[in-house]
N, C-alpha and C. Protein backbone atom coordinates (compact mmCIF):
# COMPACT_ATOMS: atom_id res chain seq x y z
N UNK A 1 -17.23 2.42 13.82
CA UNK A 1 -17.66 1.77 12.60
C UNK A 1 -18.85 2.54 12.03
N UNK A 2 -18.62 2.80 10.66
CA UNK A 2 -19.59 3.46 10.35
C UNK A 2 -21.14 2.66 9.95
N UNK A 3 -22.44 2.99 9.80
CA UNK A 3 -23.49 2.28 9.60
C UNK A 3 -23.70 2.43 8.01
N UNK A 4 -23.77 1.57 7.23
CA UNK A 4 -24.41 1.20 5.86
C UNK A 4 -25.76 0.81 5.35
N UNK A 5 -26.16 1.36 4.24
CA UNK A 5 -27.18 0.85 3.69
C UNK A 5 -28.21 1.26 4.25
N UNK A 6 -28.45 2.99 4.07
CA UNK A 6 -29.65 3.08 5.18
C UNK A 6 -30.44 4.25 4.40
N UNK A 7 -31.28 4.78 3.87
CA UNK A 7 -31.74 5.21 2.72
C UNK A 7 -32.50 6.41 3.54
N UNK A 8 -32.02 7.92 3.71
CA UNK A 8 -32.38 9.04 4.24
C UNK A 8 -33.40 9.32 3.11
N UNK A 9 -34.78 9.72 2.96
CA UNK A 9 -35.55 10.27 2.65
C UNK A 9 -36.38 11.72 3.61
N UNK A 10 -35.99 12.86 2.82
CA UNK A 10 -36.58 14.05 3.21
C UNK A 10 -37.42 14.65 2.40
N UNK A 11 -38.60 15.54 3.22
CA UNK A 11 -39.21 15.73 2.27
C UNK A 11 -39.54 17.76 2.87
N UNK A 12 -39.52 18.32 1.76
CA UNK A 12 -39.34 19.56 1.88
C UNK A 12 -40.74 20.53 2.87
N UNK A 13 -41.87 19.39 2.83
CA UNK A 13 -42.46 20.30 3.51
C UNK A 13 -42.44 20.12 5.26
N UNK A 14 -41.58 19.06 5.65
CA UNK A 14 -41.14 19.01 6.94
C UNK A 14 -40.37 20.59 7.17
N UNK A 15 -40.83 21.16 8.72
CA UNK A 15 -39.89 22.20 8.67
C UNK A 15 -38.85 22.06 9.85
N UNK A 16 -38.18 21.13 9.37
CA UNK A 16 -37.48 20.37 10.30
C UNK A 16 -36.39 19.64 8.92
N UNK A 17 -37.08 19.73 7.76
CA UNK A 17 -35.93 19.25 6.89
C UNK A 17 -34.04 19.43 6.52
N UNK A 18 -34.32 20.77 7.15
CA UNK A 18 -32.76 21.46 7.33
C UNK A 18 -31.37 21.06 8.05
N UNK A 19 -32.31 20.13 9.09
CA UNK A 19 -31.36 19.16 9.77
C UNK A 19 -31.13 18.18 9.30
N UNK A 20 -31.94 17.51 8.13
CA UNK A 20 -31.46 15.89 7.51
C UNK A 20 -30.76 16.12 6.67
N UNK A 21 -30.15 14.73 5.67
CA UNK A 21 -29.21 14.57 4.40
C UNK A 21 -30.09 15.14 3.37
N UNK A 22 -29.51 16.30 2.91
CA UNK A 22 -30.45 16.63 1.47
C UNK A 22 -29.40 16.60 0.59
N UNK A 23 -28.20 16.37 0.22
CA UNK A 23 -27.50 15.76 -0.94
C UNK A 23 -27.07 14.48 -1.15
N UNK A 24 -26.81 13.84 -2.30
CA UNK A 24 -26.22 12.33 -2.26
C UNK A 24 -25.39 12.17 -1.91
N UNK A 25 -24.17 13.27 -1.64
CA UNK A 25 -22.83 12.73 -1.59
C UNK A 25 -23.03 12.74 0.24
N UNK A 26 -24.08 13.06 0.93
CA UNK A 26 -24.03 12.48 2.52
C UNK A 26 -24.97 11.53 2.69
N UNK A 27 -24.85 10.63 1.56
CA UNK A 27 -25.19 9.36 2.04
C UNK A 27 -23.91 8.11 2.71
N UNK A 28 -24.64 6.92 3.49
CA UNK A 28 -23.10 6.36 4.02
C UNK A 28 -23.23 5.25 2.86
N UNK A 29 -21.83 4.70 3.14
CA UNK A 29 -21.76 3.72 1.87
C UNK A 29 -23.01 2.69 1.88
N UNK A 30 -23.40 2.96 0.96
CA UNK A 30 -24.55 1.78 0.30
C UNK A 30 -25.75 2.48 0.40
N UNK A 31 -25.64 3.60 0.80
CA UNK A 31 -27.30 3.91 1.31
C UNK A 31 -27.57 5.13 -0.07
N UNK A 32 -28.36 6.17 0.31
CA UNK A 32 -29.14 7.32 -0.80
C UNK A 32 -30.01 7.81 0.18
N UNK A 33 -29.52 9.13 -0.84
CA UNK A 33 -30.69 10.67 0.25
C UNK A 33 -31.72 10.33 -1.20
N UNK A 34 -33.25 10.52 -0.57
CA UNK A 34 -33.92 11.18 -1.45
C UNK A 34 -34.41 12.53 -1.08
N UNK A 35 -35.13 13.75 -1.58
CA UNK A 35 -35.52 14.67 -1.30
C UNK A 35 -36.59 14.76 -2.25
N UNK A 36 -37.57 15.27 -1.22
CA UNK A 36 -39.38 14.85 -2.08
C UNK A 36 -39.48 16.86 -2.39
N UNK A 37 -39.68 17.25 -3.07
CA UNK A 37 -40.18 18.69 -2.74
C UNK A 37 -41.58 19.05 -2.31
N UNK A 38 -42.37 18.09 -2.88
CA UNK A 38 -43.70 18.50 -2.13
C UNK A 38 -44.37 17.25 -1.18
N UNK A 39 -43.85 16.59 -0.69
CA UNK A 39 -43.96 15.76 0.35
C UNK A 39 -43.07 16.10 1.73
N UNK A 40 -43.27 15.24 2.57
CA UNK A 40 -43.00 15.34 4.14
C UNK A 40 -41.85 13.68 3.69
N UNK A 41 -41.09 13.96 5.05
CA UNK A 41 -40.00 12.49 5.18
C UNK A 41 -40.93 10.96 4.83
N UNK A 42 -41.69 11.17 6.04
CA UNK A 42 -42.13 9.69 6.10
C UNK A 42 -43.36 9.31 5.28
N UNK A 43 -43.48 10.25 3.61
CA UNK A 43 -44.71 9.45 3.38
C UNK A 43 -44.52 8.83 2.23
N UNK A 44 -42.96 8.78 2.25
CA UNK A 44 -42.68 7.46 1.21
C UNK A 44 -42.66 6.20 2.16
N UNK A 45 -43.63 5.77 3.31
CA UNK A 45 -43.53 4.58 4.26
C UNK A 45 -45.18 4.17 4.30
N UNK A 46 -45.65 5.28 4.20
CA UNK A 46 -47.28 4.83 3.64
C UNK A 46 -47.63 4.02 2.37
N UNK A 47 -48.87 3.91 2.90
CA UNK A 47 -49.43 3.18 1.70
C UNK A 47 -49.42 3.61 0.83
N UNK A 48 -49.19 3.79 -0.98
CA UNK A 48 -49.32 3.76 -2.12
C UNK A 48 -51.13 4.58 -2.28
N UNK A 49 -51.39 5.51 -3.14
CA UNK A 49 -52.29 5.96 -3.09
C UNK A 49 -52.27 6.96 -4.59
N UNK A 50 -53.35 6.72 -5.12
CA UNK A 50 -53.33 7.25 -6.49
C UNK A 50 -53.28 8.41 -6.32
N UNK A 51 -53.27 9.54 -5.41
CA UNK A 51 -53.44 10.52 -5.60
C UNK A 51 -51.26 11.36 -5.17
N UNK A 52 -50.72 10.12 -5.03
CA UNK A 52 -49.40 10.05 -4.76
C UNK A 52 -48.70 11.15 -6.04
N UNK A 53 -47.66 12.53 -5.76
CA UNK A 53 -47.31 12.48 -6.68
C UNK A 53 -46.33 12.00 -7.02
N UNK A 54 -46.22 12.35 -8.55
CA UNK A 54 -44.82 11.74 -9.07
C UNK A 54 -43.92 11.27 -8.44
N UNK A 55 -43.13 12.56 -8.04
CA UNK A 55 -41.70 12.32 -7.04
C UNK A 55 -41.62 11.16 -5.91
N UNK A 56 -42.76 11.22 -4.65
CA UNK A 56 -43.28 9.89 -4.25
C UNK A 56 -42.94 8.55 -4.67
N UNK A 57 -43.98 8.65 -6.43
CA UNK A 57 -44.15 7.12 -6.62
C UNK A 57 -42.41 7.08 -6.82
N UNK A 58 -41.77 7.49 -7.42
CA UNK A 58 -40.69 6.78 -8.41
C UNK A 58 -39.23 6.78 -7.00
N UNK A 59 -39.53 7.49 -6.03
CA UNK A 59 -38.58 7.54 -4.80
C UNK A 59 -39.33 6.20 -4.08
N UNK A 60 -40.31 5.67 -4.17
CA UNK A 60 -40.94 4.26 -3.45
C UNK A 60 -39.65 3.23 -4.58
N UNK A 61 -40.12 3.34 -5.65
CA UNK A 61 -39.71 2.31 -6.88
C UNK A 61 -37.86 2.71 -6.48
N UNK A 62 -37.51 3.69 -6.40
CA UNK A 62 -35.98 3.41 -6.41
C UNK A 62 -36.03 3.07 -4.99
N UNK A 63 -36.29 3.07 -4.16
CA UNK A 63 -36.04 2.67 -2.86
C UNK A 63 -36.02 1.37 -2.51
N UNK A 64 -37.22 0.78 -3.46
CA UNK A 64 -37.34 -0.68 -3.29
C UNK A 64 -36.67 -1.45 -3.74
N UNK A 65 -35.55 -0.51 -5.07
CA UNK A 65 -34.78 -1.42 -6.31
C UNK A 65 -33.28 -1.51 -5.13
N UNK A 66 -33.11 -0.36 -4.28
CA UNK A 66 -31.68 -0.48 -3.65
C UNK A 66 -32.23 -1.37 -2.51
N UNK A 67 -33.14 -1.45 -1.78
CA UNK A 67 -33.64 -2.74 -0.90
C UNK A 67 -33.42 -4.18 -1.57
N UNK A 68 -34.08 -3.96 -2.62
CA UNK A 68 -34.06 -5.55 -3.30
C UNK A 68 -32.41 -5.64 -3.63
N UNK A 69 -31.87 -4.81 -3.84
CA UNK A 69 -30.22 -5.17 -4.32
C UNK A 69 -29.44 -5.40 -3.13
N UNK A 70 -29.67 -4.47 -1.95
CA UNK A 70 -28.81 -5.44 -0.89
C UNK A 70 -29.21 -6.14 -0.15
N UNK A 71 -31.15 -7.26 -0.96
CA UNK A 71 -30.96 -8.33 -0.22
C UNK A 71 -29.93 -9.23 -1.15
N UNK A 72 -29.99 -9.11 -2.82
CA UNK A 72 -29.43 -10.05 -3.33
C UNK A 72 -27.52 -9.97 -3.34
N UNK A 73 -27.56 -8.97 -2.73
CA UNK A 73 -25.69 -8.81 -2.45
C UNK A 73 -25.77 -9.68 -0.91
N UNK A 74 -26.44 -9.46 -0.18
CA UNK A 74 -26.05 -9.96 1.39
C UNK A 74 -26.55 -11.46 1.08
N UNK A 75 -27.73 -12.23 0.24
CA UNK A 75 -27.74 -13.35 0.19
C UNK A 75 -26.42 -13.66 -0.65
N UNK A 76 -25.55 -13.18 -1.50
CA UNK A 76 -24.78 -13.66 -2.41
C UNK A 76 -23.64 -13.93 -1.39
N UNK A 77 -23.39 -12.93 -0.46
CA UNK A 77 -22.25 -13.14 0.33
C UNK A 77 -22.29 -14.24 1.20
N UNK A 78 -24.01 -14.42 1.96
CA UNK A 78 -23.86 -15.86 2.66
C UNK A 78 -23.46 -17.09 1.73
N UNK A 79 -24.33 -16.96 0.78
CA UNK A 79 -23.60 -18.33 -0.18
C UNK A 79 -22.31 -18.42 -0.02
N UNK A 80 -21.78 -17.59 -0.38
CA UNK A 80 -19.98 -17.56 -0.67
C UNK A 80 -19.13 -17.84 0.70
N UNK A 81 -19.69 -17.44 1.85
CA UNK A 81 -18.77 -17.88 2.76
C UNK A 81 -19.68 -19.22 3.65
N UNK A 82 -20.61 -19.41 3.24
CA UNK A 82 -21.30 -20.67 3.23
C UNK A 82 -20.30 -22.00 2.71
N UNK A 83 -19.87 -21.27 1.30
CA UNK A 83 -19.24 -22.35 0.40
C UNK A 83 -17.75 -22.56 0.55
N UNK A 84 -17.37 -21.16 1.51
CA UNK A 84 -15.94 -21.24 1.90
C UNK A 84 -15.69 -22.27 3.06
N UNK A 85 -16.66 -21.94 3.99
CA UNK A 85 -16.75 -22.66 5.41
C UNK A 85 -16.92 -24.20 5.14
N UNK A 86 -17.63 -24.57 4.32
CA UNK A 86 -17.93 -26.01 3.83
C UNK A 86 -16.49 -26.33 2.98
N UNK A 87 -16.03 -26.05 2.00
CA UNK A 87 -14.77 -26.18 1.81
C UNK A 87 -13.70 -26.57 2.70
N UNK A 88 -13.79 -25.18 3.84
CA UNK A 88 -12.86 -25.58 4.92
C UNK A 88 -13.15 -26.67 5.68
N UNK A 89 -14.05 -27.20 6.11
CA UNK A 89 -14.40 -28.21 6.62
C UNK A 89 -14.24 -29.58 6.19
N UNK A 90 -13.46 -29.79 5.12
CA UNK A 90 -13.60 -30.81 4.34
C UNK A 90 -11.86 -31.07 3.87
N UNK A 91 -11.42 -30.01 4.37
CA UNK A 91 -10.01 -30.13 3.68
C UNK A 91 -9.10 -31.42 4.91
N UNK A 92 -8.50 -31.96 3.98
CA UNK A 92 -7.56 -33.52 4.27
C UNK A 92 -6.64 -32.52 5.42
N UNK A 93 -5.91 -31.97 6.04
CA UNK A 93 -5.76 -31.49 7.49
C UNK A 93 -6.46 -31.68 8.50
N UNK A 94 -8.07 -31.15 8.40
CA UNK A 94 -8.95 -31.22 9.30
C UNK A 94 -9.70 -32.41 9.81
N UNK A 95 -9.26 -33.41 8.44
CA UNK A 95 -9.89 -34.61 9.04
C UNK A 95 -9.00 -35.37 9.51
N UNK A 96 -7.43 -35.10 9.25
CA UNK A 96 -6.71 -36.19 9.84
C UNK A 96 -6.04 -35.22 11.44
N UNK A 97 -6.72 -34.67 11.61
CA UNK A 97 -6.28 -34.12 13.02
C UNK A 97 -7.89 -34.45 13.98
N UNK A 98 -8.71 -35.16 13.42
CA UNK A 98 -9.32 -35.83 14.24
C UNK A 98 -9.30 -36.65 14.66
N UNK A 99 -9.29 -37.19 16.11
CA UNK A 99 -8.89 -38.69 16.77
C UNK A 99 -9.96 -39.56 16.60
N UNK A 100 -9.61 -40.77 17.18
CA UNK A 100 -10.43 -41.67 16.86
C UNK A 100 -11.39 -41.69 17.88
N UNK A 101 -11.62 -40.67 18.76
CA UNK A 101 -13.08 -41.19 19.86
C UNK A 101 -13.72 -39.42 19.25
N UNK A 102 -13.59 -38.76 17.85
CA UNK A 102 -14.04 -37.63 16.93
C UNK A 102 -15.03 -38.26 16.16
N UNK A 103 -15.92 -37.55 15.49
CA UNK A 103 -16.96 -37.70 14.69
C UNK A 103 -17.40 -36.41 14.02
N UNK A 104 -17.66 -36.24 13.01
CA UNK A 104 -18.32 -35.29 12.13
C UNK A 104 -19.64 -35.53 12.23
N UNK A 105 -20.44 -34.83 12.66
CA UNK A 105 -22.03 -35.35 12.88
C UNK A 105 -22.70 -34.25 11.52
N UNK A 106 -22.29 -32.71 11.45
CA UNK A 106 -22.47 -32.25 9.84
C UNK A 106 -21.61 -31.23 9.87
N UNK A 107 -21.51 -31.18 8.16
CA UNK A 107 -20.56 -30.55 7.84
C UNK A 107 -19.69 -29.43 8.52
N UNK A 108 -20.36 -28.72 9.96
CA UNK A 108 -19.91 -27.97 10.38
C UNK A 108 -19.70 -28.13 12.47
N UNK A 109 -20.13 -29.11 11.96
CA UNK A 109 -19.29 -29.36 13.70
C UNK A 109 -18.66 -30.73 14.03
N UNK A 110 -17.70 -30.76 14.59
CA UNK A 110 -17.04 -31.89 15.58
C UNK A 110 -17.79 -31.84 16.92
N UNK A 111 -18.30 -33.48 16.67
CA UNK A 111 -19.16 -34.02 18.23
C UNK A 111 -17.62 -34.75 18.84
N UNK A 112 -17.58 -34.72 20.32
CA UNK A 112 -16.93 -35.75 21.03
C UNK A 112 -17.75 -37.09 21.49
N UNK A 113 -17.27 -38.22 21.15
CA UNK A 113 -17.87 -39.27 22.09
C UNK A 113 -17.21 -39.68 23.44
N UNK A 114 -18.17 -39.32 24.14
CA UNK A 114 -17.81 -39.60 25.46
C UNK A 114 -17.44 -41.00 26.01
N UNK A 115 -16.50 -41.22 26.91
CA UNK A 115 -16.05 -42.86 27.11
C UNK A 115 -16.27 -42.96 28.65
C-alpha cells in the first residue's frame, strides 16, 4: 500500500538533496515536492522569521493550505460514513432481527440483557 499525503520539501543547499523528490510528478497521491533553492529541507519547520526568504515564506503558506485541505477532506469523509453507519443502524431489518431480551443502548451498539 502506498503512503499518501506527505509533503517532501528540499532545499538546495542540503548536499544531500540529490537523494530526495525534487519534481512534482514524484510526489505520492495527495502529497507535493517543494524545492527551496536557497534554503536547506527542514527550515520550512522552523519558526517564521522576517529575515525568511521569499521561497520559504510562500512554501510555509502552500504547505499549510494542502494541510488545512486534507484536514477538511478527512473530516468530510468521517461525517459521511458517520452518516452512513447511523443510517445503517436504523434500517427496519436491523431492528426486527433483534430479540426481545436486545436493546439499543446508542445508535451504534446492541447491549444483551442478561437473564
Amino acid at each position: 500500500k502506498l503512503a499518501t499525503n506527505i509533503i517532501w520539501s528540499n532545499g538546495r543547499r542540503d548536499p544531500w538533496h540529490g537523494g530526495g523528490f525534487l519534481r512534482p510528478e514524484d510526489a505520492l497521491p495527495g502529497g507535493a515536492v517543494f524545492v527551496m533553492e536557497t534554503t536547506a529541507h527542514h527550515q520550512d519547520l522552523r519558526m517564521p522569521s522576517p529575515a525568511d526568504p521569499a521561497e520559504l515564506t510562500s512554501t510555509r503558506r502552500a504547505e499549510e493550505a494542502i494541510i488545512r485541505r486534507w484536514i477538511i477532506e478527512a473530516t468530510q469523509a468521517t461525517v459521511k460514513a458517520n452518516k452512513a453507519r447511523d443510517s445503517d443502524s436504523m434500517t427496519p431489518s436491523r431492528a426486527q432481527a433483534r430479540g426481545p431480551d436486545e436493546r439499543i443502548s446508542t445508535p451504534r451498539t446492541i447491549t444483551r440483557t442478561l437473564k
